[in-house]
N, C-alpha and C. Protein backbone atom coordinates (compact mmCIF):
# COMPACT_ATOMS: atom_id res chain seq x y z
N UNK A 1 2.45 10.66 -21.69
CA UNK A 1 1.49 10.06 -20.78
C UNK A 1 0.16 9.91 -21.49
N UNK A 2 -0.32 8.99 -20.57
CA UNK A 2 -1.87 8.66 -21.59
C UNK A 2 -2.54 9.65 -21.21
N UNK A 3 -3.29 10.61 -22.47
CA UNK A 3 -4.54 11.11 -22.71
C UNK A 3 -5.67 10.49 -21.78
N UNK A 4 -6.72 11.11 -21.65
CA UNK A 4 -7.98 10.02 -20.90
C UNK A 4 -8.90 9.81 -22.33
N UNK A 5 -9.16 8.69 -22.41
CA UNK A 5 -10.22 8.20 -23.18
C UNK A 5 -11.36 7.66 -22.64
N UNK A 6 -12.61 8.30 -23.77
CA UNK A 6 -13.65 8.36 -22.65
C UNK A 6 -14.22 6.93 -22.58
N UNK A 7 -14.92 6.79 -22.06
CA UNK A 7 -15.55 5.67 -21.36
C UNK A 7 -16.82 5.33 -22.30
N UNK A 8 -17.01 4.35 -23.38
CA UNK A 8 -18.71 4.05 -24.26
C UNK A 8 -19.23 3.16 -22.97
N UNK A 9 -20.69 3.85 -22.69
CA UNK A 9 -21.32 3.08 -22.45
C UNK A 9 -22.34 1.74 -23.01
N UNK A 10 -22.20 0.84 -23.01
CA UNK A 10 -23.38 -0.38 -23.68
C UNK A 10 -24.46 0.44 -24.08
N UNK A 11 -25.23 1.26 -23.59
CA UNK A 11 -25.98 2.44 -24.27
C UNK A 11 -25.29 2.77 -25.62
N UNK A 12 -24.42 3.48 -25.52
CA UNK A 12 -23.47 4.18 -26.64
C UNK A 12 -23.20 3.07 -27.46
N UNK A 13 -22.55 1.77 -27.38
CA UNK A 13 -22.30 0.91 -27.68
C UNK A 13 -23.33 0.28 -28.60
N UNK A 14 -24.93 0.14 -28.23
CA UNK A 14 -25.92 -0.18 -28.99
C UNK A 14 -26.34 0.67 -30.18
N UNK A 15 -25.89 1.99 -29.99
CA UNK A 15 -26.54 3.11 -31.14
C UNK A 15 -25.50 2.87 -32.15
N UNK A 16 -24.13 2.51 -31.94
CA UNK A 16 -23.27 2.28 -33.05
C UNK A 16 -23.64 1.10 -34.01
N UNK A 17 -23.06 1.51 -35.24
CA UNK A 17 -23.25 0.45 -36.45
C UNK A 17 -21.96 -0.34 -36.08
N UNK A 18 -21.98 -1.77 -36.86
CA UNK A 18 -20.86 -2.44 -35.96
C UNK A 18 -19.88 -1.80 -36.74
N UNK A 19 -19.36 -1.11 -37.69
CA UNK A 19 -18.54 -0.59 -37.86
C UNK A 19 -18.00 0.23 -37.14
N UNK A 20 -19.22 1.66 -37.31
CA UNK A 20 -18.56 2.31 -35.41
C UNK A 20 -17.89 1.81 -34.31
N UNK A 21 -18.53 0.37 -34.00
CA UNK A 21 -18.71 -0.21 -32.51
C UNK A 21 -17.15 -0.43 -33.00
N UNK A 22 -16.87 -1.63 -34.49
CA UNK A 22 -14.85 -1.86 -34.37
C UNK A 22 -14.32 -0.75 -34.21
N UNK A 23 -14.26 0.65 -34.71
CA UNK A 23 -13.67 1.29 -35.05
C UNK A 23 -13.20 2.30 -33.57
N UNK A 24 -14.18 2.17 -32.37
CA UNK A 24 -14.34 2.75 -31.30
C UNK A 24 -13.32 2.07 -30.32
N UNK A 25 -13.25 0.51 -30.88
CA UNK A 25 -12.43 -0.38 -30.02
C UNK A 25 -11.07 -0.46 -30.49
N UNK A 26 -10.81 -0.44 -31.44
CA UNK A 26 -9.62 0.24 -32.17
C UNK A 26 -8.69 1.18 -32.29
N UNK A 27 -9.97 2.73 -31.69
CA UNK A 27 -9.29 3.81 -31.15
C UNK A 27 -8.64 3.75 -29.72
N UNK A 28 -9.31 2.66 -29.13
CA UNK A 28 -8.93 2.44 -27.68
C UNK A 28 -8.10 1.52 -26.97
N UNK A 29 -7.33 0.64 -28.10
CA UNK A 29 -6.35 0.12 -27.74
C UNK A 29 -5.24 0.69 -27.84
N UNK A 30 -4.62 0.48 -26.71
CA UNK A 30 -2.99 0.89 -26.31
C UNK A 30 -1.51 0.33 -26.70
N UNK A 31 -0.93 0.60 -27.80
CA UNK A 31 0.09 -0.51 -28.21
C UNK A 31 1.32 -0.38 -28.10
N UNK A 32 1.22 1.43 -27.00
CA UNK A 32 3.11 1.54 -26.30
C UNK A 32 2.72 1.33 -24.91
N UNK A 33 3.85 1.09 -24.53
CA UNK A 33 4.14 1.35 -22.93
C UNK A 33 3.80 3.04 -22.25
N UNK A 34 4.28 3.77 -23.24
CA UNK A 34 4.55 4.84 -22.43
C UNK A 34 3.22 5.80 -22.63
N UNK A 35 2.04 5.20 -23.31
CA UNK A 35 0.66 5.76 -23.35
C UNK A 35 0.02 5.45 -22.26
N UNK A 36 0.43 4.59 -21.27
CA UNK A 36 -0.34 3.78 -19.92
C UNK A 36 -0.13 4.68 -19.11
N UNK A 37 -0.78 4.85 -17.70
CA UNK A 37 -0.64 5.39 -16.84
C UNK A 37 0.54 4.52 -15.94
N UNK A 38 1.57 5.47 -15.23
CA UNK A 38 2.68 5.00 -14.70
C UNK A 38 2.46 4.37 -14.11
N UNK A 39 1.49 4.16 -12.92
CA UNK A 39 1.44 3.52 -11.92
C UNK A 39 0.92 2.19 -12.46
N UNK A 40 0.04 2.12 -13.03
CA UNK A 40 -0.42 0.92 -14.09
C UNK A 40 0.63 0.18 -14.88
N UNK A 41 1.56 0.85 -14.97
CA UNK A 41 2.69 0.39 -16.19
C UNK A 41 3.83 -0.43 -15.08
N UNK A 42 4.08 0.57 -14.18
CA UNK A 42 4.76 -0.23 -13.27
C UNK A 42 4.23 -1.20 -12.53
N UNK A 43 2.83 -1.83 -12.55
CA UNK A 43 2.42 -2.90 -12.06
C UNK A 43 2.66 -4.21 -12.84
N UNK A 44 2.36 -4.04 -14.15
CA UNK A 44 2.98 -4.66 -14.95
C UNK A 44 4.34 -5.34 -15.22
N UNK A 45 5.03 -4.32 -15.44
CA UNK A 45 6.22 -4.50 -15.20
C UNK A 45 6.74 -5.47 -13.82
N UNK A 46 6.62 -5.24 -12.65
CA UNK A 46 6.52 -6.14 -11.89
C UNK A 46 5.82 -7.37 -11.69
N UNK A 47 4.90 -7.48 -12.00
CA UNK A 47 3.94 -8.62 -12.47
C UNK A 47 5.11 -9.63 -13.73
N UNK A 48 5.53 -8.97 -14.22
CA UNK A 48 6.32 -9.52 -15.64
C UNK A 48 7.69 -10.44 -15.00
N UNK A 49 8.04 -9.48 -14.26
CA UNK A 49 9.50 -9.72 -13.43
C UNK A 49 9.00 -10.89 -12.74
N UNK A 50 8.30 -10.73 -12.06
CA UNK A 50 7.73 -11.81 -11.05
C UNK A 50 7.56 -12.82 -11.85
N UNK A 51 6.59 -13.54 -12.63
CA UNK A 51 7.05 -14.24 -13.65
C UNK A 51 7.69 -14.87 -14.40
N UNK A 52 9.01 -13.65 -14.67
CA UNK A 52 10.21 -14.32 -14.82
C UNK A 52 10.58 -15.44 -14.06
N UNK A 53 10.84 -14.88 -12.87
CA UNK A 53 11.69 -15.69 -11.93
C UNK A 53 10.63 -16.71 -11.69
N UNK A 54 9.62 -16.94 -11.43
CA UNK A 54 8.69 -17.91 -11.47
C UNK A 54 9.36 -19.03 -11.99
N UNK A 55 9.12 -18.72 -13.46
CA UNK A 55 9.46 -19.35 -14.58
C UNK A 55 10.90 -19.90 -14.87
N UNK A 56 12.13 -19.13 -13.95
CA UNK A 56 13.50 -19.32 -14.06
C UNK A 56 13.62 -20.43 -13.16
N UNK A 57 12.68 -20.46 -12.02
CA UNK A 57 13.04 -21.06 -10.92
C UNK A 57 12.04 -22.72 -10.98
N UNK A 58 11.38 -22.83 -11.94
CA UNK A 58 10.71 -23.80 -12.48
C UNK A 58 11.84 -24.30 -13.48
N UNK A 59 12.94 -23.69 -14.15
CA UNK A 59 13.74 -24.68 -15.35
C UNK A 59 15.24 -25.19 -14.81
């Protein structure tokens, strides 16, 4: 399960060098599924499905 990561504020955000600033945004992207919060993940997931069929029912 996802860790909490904290929150930069635009404050915080201004004191960084832009290196900091990439490197902060970098730490904070998410690139599994199973680091998301469930309930978040399963919105997705349905959102996706939904879509599908959208998309099935359009060809």
């Amino acid at each position: 399960m996802a860790d909490k990561r904290e929150i930069l504020t635009a404050e915080q955000l201004d004191a960084m060098t832009p290196d900091e600033r990439a490197q902060a945004f970098r730490d904070r992207i998410i690139t599994r599924p199973d680091e998301l919060p469930e309930d978040f993940r399963e919105k997705i997931y349905d959102r996706a499905q939904q879509l599908g069929a959208e998309h099935a029912d359009r060809s």
